[in-house]
C-alpha atoms as a PDB file:
ATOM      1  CA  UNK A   1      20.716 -35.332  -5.657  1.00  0.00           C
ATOM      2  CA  UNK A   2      18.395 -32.139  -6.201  1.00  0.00           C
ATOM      3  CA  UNK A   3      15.827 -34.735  -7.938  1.00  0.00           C
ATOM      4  CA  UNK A   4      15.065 -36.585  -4.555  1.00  0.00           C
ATOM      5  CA  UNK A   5      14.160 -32.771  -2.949  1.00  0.00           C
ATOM      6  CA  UNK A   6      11.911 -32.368  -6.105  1.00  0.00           C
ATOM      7  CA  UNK A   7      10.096 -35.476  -5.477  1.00  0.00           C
ATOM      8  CA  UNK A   8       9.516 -34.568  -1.804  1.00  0.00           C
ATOM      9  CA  UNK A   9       8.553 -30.989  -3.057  1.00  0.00           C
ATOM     10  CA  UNK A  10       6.021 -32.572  -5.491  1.00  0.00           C
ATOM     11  CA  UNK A  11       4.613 -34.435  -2.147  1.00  0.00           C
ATOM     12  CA  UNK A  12       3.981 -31.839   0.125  1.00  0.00           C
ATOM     13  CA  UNK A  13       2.888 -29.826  -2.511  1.00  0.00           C
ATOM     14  CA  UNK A  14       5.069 -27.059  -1.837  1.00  0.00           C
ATOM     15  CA  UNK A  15       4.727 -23.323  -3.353  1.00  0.00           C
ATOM     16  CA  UNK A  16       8.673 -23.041  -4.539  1.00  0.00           C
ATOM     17  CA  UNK A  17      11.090 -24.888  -4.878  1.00  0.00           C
ATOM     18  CA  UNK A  18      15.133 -23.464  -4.860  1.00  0.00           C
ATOM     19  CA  UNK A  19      17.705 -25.426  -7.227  1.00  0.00           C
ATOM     20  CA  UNK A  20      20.555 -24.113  -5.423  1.00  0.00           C
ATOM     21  CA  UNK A  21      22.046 -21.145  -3.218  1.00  0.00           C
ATOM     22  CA  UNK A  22      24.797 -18.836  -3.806  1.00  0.00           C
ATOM     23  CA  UNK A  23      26.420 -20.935  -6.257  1.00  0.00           C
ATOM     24  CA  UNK A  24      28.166 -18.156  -8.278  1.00  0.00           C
ATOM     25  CA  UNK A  25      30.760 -19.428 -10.128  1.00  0.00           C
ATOM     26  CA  UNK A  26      28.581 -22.658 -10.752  1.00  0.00           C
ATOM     27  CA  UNK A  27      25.598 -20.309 -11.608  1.00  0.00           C
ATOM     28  CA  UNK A  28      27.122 -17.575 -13.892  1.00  0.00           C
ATOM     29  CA  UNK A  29      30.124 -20.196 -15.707  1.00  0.00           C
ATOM     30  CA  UNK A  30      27.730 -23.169 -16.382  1.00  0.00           C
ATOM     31  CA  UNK A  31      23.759 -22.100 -17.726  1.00  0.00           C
ATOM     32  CA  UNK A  32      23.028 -24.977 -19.535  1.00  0.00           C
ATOM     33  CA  UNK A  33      23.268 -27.232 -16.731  1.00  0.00           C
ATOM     34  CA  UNK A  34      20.945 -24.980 -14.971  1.00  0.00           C
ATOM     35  CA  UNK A  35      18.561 -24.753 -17.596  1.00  0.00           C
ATOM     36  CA  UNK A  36      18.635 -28.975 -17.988  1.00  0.00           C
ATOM     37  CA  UNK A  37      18.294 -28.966 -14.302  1.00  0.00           C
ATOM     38  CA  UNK A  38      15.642 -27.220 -14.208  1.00  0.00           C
ATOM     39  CA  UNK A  39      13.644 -28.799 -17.454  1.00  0.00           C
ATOM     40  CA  UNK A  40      14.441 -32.015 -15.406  1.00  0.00           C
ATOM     41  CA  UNK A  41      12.844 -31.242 -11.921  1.00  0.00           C
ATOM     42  CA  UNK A  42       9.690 -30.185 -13.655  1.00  0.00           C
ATOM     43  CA  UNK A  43       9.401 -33.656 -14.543  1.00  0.00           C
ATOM     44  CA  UNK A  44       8.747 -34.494 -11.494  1.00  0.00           C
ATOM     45  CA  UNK A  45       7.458 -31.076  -9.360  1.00  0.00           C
ATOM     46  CA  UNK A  46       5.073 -28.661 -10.988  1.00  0.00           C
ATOM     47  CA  UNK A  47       5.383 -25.964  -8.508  1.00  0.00           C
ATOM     48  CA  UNK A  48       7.364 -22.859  -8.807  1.00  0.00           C
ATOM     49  CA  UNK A  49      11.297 -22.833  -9.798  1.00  0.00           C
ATOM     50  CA  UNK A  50      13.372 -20.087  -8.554  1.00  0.00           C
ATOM     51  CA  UNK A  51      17.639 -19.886  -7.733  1.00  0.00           C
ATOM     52  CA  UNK A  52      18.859 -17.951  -5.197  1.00  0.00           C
ATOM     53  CA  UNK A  53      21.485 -15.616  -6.556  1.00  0.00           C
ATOM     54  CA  UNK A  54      23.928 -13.353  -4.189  1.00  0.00           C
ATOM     55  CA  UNK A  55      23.276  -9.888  -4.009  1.00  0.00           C
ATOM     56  CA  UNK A  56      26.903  -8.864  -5.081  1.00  0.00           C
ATOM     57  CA  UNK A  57      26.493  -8.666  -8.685  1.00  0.00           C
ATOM     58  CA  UNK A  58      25.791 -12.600  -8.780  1.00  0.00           C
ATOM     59  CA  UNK A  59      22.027 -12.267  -9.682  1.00  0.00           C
ATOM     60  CA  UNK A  60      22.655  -9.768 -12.498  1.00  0.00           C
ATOM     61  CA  UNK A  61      25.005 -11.964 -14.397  1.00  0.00           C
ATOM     62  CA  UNK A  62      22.659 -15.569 -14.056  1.00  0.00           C
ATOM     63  CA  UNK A  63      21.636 -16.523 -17.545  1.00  0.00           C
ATOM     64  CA  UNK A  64      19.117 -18.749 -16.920  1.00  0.00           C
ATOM     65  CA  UNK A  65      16.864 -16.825 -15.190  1.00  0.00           C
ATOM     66  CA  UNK A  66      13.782 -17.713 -18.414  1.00  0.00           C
ATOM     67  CA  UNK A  67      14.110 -21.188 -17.417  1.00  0.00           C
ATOM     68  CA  UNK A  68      13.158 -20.336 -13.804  1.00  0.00           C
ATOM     69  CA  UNK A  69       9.474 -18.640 -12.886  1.00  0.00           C
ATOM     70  CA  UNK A  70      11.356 -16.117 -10.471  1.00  0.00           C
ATOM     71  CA  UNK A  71      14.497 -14.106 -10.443  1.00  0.00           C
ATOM     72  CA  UNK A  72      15.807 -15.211  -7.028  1.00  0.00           C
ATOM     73  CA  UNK A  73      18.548 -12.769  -4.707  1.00  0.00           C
ATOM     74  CA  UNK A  74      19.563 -12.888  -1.452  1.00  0.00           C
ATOM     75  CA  UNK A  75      18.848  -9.747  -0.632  1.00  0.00           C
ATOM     76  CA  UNK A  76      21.534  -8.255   1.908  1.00  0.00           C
ATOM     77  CA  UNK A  77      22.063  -4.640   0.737  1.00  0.00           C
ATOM     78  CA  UNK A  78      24.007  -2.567   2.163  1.00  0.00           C
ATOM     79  CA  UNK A  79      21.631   0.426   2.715  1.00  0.00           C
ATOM     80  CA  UNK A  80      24.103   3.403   3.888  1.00  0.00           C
ATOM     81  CA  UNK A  81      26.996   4.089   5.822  1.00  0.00           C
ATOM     82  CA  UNK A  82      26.070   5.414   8.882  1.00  0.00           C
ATOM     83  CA  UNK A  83      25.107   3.403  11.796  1.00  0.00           C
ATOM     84  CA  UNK A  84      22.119   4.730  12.611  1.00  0.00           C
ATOM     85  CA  UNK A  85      20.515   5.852   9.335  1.00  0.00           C
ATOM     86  CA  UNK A  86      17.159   7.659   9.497  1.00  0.00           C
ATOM     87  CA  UNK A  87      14.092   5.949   7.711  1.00  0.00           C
ATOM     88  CA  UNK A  88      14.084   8.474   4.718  1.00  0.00           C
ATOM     89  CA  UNK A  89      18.239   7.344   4.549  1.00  0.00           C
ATOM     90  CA  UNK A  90      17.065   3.896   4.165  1.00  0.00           C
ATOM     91  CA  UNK A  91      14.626   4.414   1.492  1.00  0.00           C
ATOM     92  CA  UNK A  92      17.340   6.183  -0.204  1.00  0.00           C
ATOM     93  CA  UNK A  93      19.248   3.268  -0.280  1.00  0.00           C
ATOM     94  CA  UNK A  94      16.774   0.705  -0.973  1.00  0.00           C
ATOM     95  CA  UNK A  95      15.623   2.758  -3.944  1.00  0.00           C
ATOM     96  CA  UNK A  96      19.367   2.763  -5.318  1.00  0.00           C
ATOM     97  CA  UNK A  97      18.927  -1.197  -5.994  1.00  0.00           C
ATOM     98  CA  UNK A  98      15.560  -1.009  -6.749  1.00  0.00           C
ATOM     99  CA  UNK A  99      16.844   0.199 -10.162  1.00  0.00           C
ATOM    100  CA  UNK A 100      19.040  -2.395 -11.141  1.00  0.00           C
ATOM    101  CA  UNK A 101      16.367  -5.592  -9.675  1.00  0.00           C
ATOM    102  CA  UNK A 102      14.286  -3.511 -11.897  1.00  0.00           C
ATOM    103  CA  UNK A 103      16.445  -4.063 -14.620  1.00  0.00           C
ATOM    104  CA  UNK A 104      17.219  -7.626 -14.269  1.00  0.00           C
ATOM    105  CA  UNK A 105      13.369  -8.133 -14.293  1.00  0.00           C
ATOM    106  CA  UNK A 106      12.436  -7.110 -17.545  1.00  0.00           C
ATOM    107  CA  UNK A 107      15.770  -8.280 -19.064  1.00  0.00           C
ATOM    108  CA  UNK A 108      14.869 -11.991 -17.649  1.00  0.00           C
ATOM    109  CA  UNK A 109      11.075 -11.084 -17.833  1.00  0.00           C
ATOM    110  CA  UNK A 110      10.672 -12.727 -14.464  1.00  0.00           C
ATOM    111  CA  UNK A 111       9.536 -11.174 -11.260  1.00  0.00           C
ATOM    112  CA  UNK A 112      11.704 -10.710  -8.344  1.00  0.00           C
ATOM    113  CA  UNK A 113      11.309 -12.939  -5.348  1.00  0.00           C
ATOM    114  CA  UNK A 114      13.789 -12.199  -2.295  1.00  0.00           C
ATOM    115  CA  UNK A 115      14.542 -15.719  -1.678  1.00  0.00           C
ATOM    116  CA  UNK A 116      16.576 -14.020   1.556  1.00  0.00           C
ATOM    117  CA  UNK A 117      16.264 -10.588   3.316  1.00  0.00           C
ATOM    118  CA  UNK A 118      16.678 -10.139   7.404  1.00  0.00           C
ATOM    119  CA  UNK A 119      18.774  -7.833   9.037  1.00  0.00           C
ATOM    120  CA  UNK A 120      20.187  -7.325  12.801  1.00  0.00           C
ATOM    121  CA  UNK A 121      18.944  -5.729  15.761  1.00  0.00           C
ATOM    122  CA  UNK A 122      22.323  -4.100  15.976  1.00  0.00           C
ATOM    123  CA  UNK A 123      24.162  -0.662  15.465  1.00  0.00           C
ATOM    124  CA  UNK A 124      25.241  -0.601  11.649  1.00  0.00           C
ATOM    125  CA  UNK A 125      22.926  -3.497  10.790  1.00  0.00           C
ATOM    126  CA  UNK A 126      22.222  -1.421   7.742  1.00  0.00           C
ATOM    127  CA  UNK A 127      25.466  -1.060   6.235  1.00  0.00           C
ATOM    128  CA  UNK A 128      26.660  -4.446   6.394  1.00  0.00           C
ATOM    129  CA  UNK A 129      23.331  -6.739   6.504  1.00  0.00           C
ATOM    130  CA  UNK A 130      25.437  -9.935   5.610  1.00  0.00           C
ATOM    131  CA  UNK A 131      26.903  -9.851   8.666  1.00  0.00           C
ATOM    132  CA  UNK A 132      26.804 -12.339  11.313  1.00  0.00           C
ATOM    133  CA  UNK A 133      26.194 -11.673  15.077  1.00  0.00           C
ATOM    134  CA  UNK A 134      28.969 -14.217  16.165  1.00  0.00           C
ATOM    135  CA  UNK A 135      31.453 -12.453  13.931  1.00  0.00           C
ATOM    136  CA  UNK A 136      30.489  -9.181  15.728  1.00  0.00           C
ATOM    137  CA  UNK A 137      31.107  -9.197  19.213  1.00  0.00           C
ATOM    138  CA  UNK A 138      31.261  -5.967  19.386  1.00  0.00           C
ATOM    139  CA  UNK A 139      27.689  -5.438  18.357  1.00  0.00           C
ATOM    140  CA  UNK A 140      25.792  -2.831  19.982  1.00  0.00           C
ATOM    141  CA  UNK A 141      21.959  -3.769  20.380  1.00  0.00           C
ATOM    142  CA  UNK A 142      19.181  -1.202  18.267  1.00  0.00           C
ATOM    143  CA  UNK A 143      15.974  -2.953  17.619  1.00  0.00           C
ATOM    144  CA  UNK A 144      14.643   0.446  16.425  1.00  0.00           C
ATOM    145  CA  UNK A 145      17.108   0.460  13.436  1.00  0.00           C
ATOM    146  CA  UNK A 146      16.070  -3.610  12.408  1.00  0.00           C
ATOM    147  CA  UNK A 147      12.545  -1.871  12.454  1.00  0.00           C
ATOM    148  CA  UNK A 148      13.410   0.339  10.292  1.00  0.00           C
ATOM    149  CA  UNK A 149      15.459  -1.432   8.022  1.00  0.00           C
ATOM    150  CA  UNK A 150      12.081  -3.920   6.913  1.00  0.00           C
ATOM    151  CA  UNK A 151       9.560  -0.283   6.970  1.00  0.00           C
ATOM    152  CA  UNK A 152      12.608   1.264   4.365  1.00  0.00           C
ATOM    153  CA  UNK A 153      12.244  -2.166   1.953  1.00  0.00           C
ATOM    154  CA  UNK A 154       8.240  -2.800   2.451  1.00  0.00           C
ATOM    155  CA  UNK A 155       7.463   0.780   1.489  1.00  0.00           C
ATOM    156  CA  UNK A 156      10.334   1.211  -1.624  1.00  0.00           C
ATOM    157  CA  UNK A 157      10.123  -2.188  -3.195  1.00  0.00           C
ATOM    158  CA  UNK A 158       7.644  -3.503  -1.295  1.00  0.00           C
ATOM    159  CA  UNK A 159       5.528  -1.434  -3.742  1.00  0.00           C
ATOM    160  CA  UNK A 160       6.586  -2.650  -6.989  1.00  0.00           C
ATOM    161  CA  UNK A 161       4.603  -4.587  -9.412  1.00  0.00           C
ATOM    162  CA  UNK A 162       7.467  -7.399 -10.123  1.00  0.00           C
ATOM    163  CA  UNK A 163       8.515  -8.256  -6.601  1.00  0.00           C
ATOM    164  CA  UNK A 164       6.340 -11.529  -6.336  1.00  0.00           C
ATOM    165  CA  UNK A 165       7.610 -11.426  -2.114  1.00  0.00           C
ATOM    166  CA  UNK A 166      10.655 -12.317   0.363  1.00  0.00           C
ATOM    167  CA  UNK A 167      11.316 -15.103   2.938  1.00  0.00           C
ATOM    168  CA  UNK A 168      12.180 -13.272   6.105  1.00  0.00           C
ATOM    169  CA  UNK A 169      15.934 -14.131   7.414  1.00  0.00           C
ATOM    170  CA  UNK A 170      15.212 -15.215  10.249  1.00  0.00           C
ATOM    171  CA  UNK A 171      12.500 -16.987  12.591  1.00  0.00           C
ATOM    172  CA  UNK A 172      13.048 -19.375  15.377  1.00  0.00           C
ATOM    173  CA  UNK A 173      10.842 -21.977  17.176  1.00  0.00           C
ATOM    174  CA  UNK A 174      10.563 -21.054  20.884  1.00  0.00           C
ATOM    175  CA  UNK A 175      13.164 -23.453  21.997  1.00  0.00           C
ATOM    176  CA  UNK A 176      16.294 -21.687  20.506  1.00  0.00           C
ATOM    177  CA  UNK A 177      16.684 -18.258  21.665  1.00  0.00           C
ATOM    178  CA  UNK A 178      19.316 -15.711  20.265  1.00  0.00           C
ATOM    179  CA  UNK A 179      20.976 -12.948  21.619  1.00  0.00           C
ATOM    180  CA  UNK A 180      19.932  -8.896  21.578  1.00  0.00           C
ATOM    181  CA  UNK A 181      21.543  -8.381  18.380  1.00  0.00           C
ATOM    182  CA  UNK A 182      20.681 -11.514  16.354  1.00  0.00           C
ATOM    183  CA  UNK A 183      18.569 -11.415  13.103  1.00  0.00           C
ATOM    184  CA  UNK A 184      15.190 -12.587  14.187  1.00  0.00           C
ATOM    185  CA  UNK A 185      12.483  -9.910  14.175  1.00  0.00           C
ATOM    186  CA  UNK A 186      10.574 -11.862  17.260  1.00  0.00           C
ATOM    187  CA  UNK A 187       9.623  -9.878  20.716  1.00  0.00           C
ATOM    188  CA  UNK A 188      11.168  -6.755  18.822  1.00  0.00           C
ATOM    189  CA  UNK A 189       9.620  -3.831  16.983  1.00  0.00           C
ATOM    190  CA  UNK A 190      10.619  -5.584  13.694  1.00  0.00           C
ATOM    191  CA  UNK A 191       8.106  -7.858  14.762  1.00  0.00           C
ATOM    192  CA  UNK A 192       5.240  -5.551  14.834  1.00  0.00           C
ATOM    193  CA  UNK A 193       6.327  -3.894  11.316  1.00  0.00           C
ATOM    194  CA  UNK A 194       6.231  -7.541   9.409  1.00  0.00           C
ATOM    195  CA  UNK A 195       2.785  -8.671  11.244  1.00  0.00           C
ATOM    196  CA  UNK A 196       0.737  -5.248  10.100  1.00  0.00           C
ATOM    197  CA  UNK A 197       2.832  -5.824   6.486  1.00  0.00           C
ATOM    198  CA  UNK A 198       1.148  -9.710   6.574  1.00  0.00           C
ATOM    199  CA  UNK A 199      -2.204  -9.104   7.908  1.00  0.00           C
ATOM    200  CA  UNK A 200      -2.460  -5.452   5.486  1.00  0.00           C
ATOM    201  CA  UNK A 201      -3.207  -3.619   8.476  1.00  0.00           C
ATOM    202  CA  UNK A 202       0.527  -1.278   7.505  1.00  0.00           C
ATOM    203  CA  UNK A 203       1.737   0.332   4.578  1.00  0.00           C
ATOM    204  CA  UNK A 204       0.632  -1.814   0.876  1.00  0.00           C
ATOM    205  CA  UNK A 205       1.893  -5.213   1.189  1.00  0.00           C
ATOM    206  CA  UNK A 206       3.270  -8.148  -0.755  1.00  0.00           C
ATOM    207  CA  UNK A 207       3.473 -11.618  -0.107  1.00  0.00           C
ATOM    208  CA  UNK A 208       6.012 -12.055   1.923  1.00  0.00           C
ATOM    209  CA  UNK A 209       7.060 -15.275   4.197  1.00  0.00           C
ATOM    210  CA  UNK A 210       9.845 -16.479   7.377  1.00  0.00           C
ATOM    211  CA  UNK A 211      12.121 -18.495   7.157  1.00  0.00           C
END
């Protein structure tokens, strides 16, 4: 199955290819099947190999990670438990995983790449970033905090030498539009904090991509 995506990676050349997504029994129980996987694809695809591990504990227990070129974790944090953290709060909190990717970099002796990090444009958006807007109807709409969230991880890990980047959950084309409280940074201030990230024009950037 995977092989088929490999050979259409290989043809549009693309940067990175992911070998699966929150997999985590199949991805902590089974490493040798990973690790064949992954000797197999680069048969075919010479690009870069990365699996995208859940933040929960999932990414730290992967045992395959040297047969990859990047550590890969959804990134969805829980940052604090207030609903409307300050920035400083934020970097707190960002600063509290930043020790244990750390860690799982130079144990695998891979760098990090968020192969997922987004978060609402809601009250609490912060303390439960997993969280979907349909499953909170309740959600009270604070673009200012989303802002905030992505200016708390560009200027903690953002910094560091081992995070290769992040794919930005999430971007649509024009013709789908979401409501106030929905993930996607665009016509919000979120929007304005990623674009001075990409073009350098903000605080020290990485390389960094949307999804």
């Amino acid at each position: 199955f995977l092989m088929l995506y490999a050979r259409l990676a290989a043809e549009v050349d693309a940067d990175v290819l992911v070998l699966g997504t929150e997999l985590t029994r199949a991805a902590t129980e089974r490493p040798n099947f990973w690790r064949t996987l992954a000797s197999e694809v680069r048969t075919v695809y010479d690009g870069q190999l990365t699996y995208a591990a859940n933040w929960h504990k999932a990414y730290k227990r992967v045992q395959f990670w040297s047969a990859l070129d990047y550590v890969g974790v959804q990134a969805y944090f829980p940052l604090t438990d207030t609903e409307s953290p300050s920035l400083s709060a934020l970097r707190d909190g960002w600063r509290r995983h930043q020790a244990a990717l750390a860690e799982v970099h130079e144990r695998a002796g891979r760098p990090i790449l968020l192969t997922e990090v987004g978060y609402r444009s809601a009250v609490g958006a912060a303390a439960a970033p997993w969280m979907w807007p349909e499953r909170d109807e309740t959600a009270v709409p604070d673009s200012a905090l989303q802002a905030r969230c992505y200016r708390a991880l560009l200027s903690t890990v953002g910094r560091t030498p081992w995070l290769k980047g992040g794919i930005i959950w999430k971007w649509h084309p024009p013709s789908e539009v979401e409501g106030p409280t929905a993930f996607t940074p665009q016509g919000k201030p979120a929007e304005q904090v990623l674009r001075r990230w990409f073009t350098g024009t903000g605080e020290k950037r990485t390389r960094t991509t949307a999804e």
